[in-house]
C-alpha atoms as a PDB file:
ATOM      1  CA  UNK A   1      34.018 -57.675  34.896  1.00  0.00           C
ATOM      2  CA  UNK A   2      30.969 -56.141  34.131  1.00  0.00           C
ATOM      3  CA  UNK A   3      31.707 -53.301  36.429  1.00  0.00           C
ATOM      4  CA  UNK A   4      35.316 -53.020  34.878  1.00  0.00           C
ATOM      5  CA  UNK A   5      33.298 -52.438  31.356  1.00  0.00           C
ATOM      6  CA  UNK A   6      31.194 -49.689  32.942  1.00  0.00           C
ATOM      7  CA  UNK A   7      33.962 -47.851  34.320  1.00  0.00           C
ATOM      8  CA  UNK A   8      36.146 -48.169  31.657  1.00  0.00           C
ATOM      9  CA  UNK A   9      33.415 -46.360  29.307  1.00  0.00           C
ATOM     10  CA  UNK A  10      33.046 -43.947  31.625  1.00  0.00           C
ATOM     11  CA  UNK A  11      36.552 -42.723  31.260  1.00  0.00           C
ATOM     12  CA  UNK A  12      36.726 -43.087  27.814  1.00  0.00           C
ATOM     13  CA  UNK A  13      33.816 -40.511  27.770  1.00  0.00           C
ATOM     14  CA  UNK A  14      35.424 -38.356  29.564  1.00  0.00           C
ATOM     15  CA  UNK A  15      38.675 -38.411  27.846  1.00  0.00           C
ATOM     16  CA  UNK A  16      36.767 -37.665  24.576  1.00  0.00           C
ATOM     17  CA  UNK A  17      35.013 -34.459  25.973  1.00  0.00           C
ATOM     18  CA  UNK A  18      38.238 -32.874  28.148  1.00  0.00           C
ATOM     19  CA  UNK A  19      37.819 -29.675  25.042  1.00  0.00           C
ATOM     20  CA  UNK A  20      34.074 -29.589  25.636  1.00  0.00           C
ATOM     21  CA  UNK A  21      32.357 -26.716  27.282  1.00  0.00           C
ATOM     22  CA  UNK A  22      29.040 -26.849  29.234  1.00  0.00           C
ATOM     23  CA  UNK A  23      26.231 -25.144  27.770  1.00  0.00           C
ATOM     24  CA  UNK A  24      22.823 -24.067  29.815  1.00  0.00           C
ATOM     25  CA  UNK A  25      18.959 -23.808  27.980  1.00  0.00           C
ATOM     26  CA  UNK A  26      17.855 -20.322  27.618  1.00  0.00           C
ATOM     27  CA  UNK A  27      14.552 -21.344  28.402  1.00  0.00           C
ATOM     28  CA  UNK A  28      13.132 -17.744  27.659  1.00  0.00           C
ATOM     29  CA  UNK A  29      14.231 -17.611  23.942  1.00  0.00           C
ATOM     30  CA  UNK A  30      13.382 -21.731  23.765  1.00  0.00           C
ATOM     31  CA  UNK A  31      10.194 -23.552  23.037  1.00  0.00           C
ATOM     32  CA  UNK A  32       9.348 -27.650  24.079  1.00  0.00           C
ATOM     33  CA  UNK A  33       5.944 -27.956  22.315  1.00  0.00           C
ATOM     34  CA  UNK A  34       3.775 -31.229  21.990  1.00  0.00           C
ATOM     35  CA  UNK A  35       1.051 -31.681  20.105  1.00  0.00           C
ATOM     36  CA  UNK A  36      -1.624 -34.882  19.423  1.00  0.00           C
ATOM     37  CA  UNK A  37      -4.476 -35.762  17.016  1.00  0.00           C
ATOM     38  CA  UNK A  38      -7.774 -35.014  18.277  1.00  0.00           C
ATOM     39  CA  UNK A  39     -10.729 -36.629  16.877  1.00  0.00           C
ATOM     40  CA  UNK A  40      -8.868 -37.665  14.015  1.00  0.00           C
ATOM     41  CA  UNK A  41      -9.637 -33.973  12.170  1.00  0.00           C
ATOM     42  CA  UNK A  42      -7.623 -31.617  14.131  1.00  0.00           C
ATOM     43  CA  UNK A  43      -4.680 -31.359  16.585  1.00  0.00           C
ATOM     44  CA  UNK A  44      -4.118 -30.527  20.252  1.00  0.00           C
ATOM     45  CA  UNK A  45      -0.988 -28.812  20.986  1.00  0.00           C
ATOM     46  CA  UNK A  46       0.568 -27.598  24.420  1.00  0.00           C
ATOM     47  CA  UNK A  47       3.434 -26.447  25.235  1.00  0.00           C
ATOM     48  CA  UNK A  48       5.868 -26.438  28.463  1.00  0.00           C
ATOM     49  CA  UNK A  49       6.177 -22.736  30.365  1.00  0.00           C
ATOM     50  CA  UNK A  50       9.308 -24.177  32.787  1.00  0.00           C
ATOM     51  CA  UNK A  51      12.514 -26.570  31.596  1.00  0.00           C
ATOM     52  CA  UNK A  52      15.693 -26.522  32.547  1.00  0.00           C
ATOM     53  CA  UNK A  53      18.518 -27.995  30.907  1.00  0.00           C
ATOM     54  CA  UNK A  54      22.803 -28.172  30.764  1.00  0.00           C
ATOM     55  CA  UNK A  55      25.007 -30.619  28.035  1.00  0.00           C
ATOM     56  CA  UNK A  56      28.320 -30.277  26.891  1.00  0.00           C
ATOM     57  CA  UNK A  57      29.531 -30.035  23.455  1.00  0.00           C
ATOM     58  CA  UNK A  58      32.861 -29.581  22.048  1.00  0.00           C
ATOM     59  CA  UNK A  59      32.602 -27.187  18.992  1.00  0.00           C
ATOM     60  CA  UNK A  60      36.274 -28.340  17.208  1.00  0.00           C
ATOM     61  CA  UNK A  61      34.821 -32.232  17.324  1.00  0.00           C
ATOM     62  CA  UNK A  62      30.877 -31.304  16.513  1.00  0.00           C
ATOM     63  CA  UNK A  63      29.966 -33.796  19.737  1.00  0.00           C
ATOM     64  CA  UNK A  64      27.240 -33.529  22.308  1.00  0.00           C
ATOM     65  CA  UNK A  65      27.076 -35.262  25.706  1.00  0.00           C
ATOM     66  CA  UNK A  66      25.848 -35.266  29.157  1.00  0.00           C
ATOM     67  CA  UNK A  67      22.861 -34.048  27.882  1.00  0.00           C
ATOM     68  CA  UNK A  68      20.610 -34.056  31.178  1.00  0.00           C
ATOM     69  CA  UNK A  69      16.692 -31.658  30.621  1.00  0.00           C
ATOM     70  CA  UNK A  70      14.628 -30.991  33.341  1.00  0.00           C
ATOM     71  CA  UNK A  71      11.000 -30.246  32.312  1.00  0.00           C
ATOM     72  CA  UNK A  72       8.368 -29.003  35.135  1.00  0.00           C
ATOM     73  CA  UNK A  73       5.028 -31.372  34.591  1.00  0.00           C
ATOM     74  CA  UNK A  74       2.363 -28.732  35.882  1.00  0.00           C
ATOM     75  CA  UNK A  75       4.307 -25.626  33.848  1.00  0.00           C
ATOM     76  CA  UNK A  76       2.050 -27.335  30.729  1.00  0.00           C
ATOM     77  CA  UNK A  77      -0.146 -25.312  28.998  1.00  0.00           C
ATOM     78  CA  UNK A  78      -2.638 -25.930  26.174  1.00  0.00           C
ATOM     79  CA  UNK A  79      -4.878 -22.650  26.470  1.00  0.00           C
ATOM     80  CA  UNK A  80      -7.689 -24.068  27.991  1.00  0.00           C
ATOM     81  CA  UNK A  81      -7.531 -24.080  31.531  1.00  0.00           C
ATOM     82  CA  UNK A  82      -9.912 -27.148  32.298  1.00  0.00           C
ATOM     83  CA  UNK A  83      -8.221 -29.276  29.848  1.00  0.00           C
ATOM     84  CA  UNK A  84      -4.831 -28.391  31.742  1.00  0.00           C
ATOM     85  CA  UNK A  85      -5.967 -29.394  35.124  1.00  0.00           C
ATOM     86  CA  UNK A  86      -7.427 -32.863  33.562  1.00  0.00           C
ATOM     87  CA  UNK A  87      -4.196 -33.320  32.272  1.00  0.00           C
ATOM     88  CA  UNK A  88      -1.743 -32.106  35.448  1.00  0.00           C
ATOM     89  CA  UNK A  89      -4.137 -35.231  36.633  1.00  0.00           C
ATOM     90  CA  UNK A  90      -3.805 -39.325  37.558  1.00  0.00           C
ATOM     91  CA  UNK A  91      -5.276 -39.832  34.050  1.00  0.00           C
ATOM     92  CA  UNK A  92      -1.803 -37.859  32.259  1.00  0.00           C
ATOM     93  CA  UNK A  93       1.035 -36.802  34.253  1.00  0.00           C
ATOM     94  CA  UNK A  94      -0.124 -36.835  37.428  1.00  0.00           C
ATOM     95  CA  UNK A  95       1.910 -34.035  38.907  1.00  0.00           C
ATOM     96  CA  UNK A  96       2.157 -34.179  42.407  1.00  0.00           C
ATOM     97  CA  UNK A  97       3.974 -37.322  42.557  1.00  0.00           C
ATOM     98  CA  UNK A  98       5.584 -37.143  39.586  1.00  0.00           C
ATOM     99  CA  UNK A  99       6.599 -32.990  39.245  1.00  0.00           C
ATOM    100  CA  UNK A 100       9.308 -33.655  36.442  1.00  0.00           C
ATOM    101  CA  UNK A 101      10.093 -35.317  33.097  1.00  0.00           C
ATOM    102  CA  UNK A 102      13.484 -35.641  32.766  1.00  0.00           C
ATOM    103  CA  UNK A 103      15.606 -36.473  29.682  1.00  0.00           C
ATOM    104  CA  UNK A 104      19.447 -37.703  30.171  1.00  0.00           C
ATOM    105  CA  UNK A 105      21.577 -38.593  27.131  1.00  0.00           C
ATOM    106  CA  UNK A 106      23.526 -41.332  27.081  1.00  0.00           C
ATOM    107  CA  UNK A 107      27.293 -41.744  25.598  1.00  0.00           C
ATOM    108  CA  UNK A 108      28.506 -39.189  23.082  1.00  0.00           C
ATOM    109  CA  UNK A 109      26.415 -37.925  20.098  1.00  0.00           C
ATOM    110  CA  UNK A 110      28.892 -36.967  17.008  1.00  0.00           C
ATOM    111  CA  UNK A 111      27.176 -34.630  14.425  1.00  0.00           C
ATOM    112  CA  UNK A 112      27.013 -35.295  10.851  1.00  0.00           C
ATOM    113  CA  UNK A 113      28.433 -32.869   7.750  1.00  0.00           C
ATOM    114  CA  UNK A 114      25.045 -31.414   7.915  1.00  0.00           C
ATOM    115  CA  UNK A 115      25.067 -30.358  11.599  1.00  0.00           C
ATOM    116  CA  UNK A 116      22.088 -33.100  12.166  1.00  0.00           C
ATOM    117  CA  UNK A 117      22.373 -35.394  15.099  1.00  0.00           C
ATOM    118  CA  UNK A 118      20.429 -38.376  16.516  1.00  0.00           C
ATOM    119  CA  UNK A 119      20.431 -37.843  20.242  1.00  0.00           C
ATOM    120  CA  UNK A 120      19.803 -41.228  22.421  1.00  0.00           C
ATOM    121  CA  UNK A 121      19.102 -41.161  25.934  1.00  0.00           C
ATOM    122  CA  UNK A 122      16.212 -42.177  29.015  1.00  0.00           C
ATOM    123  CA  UNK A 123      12.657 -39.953  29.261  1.00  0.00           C
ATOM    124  CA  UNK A 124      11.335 -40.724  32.325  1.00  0.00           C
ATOM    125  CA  UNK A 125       7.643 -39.563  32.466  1.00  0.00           C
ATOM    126  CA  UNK A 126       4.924 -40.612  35.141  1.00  0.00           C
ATOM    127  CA  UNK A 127       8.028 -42.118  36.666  1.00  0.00           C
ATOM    128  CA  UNK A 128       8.406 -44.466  33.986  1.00  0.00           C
ATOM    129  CA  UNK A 129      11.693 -44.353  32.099  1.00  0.00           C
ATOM    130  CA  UNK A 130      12.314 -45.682  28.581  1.00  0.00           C
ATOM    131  CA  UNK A 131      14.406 -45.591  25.789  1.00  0.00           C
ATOM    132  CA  UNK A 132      13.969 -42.016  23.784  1.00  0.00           C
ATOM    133  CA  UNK A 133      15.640 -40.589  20.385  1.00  0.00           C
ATOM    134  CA  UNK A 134      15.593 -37.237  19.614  1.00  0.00           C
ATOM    135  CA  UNK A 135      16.107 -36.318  15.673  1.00  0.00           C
ATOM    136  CA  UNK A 136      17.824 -33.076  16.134  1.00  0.00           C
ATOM    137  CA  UNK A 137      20.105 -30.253  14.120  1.00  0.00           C
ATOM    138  CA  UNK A 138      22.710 -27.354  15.178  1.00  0.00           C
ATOM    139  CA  UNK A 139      21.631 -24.285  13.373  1.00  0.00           C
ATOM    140  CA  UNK A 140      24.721 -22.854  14.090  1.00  0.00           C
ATOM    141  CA  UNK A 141      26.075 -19.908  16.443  1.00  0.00           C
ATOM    142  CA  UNK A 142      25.242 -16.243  16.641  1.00  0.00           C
ATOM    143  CA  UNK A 143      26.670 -13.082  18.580  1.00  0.00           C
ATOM    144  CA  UNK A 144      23.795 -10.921  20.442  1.00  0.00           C
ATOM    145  CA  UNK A 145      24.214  -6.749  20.897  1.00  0.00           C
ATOM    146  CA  UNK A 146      26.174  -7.272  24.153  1.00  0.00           C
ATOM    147  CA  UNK A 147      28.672  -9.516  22.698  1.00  0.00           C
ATOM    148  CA  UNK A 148      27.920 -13.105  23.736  1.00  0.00           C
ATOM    149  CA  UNK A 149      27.199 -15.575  21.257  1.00  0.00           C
ATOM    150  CA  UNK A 150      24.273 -17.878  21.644  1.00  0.00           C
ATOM    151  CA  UNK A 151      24.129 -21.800  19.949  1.00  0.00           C
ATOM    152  CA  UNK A 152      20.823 -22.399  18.629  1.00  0.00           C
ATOM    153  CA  UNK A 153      19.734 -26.236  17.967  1.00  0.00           C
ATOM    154  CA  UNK A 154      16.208 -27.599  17.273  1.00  0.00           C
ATOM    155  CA  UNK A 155      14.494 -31.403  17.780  1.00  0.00           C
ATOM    156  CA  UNK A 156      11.935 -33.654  17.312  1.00  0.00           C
ATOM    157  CA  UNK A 157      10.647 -37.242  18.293  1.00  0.00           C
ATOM    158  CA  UNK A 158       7.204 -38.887  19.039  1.00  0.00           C
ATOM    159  CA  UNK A 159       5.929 -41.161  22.238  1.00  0.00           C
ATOM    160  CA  UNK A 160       3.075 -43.363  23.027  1.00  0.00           C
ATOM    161  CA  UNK A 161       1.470 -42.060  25.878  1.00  0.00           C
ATOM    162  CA  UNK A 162      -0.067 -45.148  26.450  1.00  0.00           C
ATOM    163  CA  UNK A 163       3.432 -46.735  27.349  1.00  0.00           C
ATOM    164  CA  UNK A 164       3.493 -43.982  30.042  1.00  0.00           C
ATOM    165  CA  UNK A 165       0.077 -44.991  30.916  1.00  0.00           C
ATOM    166  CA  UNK A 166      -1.723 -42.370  29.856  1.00  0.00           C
ATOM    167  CA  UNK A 167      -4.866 -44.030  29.349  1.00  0.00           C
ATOM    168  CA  UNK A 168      -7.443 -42.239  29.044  1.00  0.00           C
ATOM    169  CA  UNK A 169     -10.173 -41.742  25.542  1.00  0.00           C
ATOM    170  CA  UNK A 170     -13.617 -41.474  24.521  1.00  0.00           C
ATOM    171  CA  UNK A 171     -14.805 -43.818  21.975  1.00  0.00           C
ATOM    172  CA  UNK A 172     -16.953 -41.500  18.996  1.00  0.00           C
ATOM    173  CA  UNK A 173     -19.686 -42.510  17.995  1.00  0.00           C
ATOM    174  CA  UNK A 174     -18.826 -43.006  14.388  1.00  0.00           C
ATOM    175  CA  UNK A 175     -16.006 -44.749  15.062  1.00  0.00           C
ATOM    176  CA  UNK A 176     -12.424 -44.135  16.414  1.00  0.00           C
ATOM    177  CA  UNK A 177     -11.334 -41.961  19.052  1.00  0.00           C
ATOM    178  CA  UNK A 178     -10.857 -38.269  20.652  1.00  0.00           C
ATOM    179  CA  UNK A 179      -7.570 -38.600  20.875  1.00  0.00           C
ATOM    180  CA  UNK A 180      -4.723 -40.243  19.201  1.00  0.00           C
ATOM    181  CA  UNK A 181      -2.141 -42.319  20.825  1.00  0.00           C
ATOM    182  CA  UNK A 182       1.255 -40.704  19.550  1.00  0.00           C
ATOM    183  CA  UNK A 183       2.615 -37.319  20.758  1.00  0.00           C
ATOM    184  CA  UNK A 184       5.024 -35.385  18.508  1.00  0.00           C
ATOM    185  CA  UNK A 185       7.270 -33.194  19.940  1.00  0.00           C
ATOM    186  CA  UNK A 186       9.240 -30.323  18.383  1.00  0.00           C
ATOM    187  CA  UNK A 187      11.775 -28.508  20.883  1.00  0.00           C
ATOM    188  CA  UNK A 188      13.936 -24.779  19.400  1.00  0.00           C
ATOM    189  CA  UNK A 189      16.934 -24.285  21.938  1.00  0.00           C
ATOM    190  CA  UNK A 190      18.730 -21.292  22.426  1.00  0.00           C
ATOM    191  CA  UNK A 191      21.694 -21.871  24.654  1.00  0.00           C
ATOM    192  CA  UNK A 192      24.883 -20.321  25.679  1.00  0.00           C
ATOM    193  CA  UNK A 193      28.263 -21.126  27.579  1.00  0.00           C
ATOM    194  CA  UNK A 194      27.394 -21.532  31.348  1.00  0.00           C
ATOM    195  CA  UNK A 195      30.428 -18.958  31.998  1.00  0.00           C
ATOM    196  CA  UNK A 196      29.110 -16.277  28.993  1.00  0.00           C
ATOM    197  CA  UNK A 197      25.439 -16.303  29.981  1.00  0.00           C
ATOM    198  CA  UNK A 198      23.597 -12.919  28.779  1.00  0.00           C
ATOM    199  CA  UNK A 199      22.202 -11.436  31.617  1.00  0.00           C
ATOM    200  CA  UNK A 200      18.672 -12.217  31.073  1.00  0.00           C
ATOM    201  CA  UNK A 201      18.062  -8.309  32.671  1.00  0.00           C
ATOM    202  CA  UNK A 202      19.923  -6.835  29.792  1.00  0.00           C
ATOM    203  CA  UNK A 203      17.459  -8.267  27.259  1.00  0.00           C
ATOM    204  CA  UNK A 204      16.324  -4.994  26.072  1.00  0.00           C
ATOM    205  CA  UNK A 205      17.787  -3.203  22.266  1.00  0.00           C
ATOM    206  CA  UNK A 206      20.897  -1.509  23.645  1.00  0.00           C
ATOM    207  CA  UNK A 207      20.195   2.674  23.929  1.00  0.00           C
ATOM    208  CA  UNK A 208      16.795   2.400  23.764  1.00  0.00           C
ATOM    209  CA  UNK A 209      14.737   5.273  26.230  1.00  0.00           C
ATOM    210  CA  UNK A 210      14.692   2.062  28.971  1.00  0.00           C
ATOM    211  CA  UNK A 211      18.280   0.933  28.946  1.00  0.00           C
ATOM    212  CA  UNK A 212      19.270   5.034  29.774  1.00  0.00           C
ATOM    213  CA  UNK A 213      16.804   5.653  32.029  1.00  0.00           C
ATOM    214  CA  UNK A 214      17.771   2.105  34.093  1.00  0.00           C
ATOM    215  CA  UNK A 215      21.362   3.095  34.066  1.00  0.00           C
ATOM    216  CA  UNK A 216      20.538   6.678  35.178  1.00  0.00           C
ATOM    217  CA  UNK A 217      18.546   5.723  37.691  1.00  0.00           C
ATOM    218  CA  UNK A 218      21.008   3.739  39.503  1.00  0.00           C
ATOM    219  CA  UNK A 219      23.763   6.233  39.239  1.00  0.00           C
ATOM    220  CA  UNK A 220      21.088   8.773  41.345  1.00  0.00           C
ATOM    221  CA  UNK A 221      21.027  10.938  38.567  1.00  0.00           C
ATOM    222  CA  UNK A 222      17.548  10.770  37.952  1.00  0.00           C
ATOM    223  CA  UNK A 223      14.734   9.566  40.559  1.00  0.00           C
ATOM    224  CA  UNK A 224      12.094   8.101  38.290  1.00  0.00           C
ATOM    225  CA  UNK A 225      11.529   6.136  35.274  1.00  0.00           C
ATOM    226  CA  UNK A 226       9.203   7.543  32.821  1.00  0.00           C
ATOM    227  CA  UNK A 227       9.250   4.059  30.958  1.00  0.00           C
ATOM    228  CA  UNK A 228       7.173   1.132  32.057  1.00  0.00           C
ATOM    229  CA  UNK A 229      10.016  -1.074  33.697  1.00  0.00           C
ATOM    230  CA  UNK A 230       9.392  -1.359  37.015  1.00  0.00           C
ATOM    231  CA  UNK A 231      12.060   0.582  39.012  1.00  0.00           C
ATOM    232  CA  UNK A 232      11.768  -2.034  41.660  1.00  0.00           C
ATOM    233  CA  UNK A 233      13.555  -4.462  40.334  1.00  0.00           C
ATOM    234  CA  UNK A 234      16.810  -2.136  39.603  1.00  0.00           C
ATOM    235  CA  UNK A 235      17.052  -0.542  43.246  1.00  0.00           C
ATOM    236  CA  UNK A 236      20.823  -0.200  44.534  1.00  0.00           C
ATOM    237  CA  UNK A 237      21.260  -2.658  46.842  1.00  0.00           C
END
């Protein structure tokens, strides 16, 4: 019976997302940042260099599913070099045997009048999964100089790292802690249709001196750039 229930929400999922198209993370106009209290004064914040990320949402019906976020562990970065490597470490996220946190949604997440949302889904960090809810918002759509439109969101939740057992504090000696327990996160999304991707090599101001020079250069009718792109990368192959 149990198994009847499963599948039977399955397809109704599925049935209620047959209009929706899948989107991809433009990870290089997108930010996942996280930052903590430190000594009870100040905050720590980080951010992640690599993520990855696809969901579906249906644009007529304001709905998001299959919402499934990969984020590389070691890609964090805080400025501070030693402080990364403690934290890539067994006392935080302990990389090497556990490379990614992943996020997966789970069911189908209507938006409200206001374009806000309250995502649910499973965060498995350290290899530890648990219940996660991301507070979120569509900001709404907008068409770039070569014609494809992006759909820009932004979110924001909290974890105790402890529950991930991320241990590790110094006591101060007046009292309390170097760090605080609870990590806020605050994510900005660009993303686009899977099949209307900008090609990320295009991501220069249309007619500028580069954009010429690139195209000339292919067509042979010059044999050098004069700009600083690097003509490697645009060779005829």
């Amino acid at each position: 019976m149990y198994k009847v229930i499963i599948l039977t929400s399955l397809l109704i999922t599925f049935i209620q997302n047959t209009n929706a198209t899948q989107f991809e993370i433009i990870r290089e106009h997108s930010k996942v940042a996280f930052d903590v209290d430190y000594m009870s004064m100040t905050k720590v914040d980080g951010i992640f260099k690599d993520f990855y990320g696809s969901f579906n949402f249906d644009e007529t019906k304001k709905e998001l599913s299959a919402v499934n976020v990969d984020i590389i562990a070691k890609s964090l970065d805080t400025n501070d070099g030693k402080r990364d490597f403690h934290l890539r470490g067994q006392e935080f996220f302990l990389v090497e045997s556990n490379p990614m946190v992943n996020f997966k949604s789970i069911g189908v997440t209507p938006l409200r009048a206001d374009n806000t949302f309250s995502l649910r889904g499973i965060i498995k960090l350290r290899g530890i999964e648990k219940p996660f809810l991301l507070e979120g918002q569509y900001k709404g759509k907008n068409k770039d100089a070569w014609g494809k439109f992006s759909y820009f969101f932004t979110m924001k939740s909290s974890l105790n790292r402890k529950e991930f057992k991320m241990n590790w504090n110094k006591a101060l000696d007046n009292g309390g802690f170097l760090l605080g327990d609870i990590v806020d996160i605050n994510i900005a999304l660009q993303t686009q249709p899977m099949s209307e991707r900008t090609a990320f090599s295009t991501h220069m101001i249309p007619n500028t001196k580069g954009i010429i020079e690139r195209d000339l250069l292919k067509k042979g009718k010059i044999k050098k750039l004069t700009t600083s792109t690097d003509p490697k990368d645009h060779q005829e192959k």
